[in-house]
Every structure is written in C-alpha cells, then in structure tokens.
N, C-alpha and C. Protein backbone atom coordinates (compact mmCIF):
# COMPACT_ATOMS: atom_id res chain seq x y z
N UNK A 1 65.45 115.97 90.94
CA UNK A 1 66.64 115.67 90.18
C UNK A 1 67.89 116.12 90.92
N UNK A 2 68.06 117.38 91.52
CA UNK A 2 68.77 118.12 92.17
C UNK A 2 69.32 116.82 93.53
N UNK A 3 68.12 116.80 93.83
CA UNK A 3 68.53 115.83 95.43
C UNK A 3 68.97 114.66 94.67
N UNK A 4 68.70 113.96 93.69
CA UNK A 4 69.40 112.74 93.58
C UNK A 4 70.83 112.72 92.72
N UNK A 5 71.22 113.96 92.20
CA UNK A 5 72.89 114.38 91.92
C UNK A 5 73.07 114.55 93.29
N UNK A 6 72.65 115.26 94.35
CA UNK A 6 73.45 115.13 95.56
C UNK A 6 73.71 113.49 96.43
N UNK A 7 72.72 112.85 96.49
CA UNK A 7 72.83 111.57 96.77
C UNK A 7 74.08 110.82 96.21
N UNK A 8 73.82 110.39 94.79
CA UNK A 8 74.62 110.47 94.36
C UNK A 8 76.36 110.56 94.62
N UNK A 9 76.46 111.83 94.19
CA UNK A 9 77.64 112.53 94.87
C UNK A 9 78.28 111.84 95.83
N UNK A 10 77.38 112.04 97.20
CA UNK A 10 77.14 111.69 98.21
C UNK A 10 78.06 109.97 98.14
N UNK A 11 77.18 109.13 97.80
CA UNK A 11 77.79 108.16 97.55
C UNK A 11 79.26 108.04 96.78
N UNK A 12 79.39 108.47 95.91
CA UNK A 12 80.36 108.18 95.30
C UNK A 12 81.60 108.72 96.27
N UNK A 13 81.37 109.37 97.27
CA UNK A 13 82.56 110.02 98.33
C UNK A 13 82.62 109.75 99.62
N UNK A 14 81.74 109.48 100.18
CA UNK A 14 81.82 107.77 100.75
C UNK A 14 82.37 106.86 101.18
N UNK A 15 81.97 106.06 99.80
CA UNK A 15 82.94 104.99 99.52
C UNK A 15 84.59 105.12 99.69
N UNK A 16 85.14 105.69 98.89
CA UNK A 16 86.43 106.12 99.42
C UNK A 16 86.99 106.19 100.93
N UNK A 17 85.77 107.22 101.41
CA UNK A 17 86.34 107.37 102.63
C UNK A 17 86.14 106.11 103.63
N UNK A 18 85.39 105.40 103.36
CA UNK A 18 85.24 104.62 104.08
C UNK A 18 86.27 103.23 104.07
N UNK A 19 86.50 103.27 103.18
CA UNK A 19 87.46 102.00 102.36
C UNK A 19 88.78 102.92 103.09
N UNK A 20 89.03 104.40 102.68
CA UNK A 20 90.62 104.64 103.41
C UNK A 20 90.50 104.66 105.20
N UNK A 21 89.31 104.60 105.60
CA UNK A 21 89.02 104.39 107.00
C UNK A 21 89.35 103.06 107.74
N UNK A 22 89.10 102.42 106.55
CA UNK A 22 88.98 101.07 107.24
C UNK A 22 90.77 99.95 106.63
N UNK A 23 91.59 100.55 105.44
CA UNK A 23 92.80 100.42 105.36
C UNK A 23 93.64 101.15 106.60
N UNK A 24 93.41 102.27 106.91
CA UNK A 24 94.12 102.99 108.07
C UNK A 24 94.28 102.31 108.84
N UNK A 25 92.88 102.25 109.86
CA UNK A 25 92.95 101.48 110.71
C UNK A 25 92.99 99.97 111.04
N UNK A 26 92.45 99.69 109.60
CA UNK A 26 92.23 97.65 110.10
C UNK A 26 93.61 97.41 109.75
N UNK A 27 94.90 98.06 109.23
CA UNK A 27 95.91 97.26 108.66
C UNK A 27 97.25 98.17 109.58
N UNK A 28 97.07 98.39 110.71
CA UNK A 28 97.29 98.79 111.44
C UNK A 28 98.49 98.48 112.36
N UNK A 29 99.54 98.10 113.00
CA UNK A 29 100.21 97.80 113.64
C UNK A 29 100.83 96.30 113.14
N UNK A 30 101.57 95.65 114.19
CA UNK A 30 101.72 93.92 113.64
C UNK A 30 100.64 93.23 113.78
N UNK A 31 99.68 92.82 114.66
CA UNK A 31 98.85 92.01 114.46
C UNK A 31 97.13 92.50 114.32
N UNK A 32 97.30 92.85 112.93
CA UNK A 32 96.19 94.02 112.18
C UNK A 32 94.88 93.06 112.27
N UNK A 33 93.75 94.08 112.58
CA UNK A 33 92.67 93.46 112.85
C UNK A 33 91.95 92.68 111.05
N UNK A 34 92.30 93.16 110.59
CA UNK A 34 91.96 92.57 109.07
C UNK A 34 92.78 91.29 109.02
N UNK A 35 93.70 90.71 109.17
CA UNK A 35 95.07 89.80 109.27
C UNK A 35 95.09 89.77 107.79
N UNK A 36 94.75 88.37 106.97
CA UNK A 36 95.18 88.25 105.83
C UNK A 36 94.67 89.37 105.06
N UNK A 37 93.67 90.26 104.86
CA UNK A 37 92.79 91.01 103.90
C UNK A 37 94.46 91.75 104.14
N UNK A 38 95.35 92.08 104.81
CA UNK A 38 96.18 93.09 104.21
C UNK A 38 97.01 92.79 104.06
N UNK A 39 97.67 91.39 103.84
CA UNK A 39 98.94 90.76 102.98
C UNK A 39 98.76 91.22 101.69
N UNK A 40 97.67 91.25 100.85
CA UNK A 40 97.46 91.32 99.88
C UNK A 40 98.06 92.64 99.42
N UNK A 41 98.59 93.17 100.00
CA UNK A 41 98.74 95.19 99.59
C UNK A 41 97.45 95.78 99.72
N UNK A 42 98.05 96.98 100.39
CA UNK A 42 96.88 98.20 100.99
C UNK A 42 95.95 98.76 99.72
N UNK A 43 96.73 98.53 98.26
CA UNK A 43 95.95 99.26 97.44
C UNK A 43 94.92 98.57 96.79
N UNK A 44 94.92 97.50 97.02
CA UNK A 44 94.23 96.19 96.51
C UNK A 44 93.12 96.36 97.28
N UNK A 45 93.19 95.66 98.88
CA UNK A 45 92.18 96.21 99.74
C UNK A 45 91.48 97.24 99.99
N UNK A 46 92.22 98.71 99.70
CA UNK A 46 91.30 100.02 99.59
C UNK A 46 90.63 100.15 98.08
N UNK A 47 91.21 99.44 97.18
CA UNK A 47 90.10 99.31 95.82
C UNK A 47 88.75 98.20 95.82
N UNK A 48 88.71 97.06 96.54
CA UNK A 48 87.74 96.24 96.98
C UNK A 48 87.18 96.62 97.79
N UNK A 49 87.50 97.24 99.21
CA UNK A 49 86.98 98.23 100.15
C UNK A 49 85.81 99.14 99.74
N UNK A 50 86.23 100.05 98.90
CA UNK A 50 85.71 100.96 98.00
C UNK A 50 84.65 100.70 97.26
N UNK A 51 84.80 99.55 96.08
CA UNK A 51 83.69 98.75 95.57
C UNK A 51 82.44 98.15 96.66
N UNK A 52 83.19 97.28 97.19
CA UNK A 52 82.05 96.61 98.01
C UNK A 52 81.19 98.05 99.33
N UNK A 53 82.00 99.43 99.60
CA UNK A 53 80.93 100.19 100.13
C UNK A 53 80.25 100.86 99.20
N UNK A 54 80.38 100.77 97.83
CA UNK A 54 79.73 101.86 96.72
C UNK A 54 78.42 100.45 96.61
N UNK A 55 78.61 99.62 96.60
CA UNK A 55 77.54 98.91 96.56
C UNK A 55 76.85 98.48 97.13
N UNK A 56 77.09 98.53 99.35
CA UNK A 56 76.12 98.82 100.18
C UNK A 56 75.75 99.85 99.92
N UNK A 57 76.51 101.10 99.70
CA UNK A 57 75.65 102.51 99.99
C UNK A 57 74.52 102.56 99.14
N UNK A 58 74.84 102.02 98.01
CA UNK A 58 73.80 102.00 96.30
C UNK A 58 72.35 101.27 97.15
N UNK A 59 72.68 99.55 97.52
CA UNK A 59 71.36 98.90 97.51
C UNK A 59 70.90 99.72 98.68
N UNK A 60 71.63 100.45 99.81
CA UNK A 60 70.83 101.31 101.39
C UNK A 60 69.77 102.27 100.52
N UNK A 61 70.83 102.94 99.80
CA UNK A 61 69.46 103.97 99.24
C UNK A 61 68.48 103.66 98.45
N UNK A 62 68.87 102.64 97.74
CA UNK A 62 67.44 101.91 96.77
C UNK A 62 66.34 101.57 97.75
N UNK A 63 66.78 100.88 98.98
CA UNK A 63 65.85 99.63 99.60
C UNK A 63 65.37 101.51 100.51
N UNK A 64 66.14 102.32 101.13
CA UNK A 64 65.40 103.44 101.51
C UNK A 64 64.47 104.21 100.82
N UNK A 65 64.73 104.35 99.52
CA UNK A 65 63.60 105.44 98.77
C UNK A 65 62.62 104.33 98.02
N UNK A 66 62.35 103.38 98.47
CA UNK A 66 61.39 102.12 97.65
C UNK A 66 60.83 102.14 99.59
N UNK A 67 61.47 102.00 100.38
CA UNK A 67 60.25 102.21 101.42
C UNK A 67 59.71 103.66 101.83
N UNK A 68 60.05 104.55 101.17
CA UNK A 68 59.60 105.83 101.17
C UNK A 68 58.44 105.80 100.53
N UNK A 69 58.95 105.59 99.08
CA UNK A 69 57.49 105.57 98.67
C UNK A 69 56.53 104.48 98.75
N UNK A 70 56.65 103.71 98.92
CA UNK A 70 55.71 102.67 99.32
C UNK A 70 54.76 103.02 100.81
N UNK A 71 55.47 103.88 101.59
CA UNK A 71 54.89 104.69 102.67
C UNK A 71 54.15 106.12 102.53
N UNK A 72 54.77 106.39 101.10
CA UNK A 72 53.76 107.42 100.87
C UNK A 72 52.55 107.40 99.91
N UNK A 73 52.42 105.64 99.48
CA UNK A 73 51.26 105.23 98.89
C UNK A 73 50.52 104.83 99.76
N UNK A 74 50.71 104.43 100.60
CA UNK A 74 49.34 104.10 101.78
C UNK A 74 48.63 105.09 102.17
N UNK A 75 47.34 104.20 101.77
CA UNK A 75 45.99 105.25 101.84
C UNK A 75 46.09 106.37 103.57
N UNK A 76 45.73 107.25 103.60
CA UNK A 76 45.79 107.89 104.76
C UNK A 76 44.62 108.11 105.55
C-alpha cells in the first residue's frame, strides 16, 4: 500500500514537471520548436502538457506492474 501512495505521488509530480519542462523549453525563443502548440498561451499548453503526461505516466505503470506480475506467475 505504502509503495503505491509513493508511486502515486510520484506521478502526480511528474507530470507538472514535465509539462513546465517542456513549456520552458519548446516555447522558447522566436522560432519555438513547438510553433503553433504555443500561440495558444503557455498556460493552456502547460495544462494539456500536464494531462496528457499524467496519463502516459498512469498507462507506463499499469502496463509495468501487469507485466510484473504476469512474470511472477510463470511457473519456475
């Protein structure tokens, strides 16, 4: 239970950082490697940013601890 409040956690802080990682730098100078994604305003993009990594990080760890255990059901 313990490890999956840290996971968890884990995820939920993350996301953020990764979304303000990728506003920093992709929207960056005049000809920003994102181009249109940052007409839209930076806060727009770091809130979709955010979403869409809370929901890779979510299905990484599902599809990781479903091949965990599926590896620790095979007969030995």
């Amino acid at each position: 239970m313990f490890r999956t409040l840290l996971h968890v956690v884990a995820i939920l802080h993350l996301g953020p950082a990764i979304a303000f990682a990728l506003v920093a730098f992709g929207c960056d100078g005049i000809d920003p490697p994102l181009g249109r994604g940052c007409q839209g305003g930076s806060l727009k993009l770091f809130v979709e940013a955010t979403l869409a990594s809370w929901v890779v990080l979510g299905l990484g760890s599902v599809a990781y601890l479903r091949s965990r255990r599926a590896r620790s059901a095979l007969p030995k």
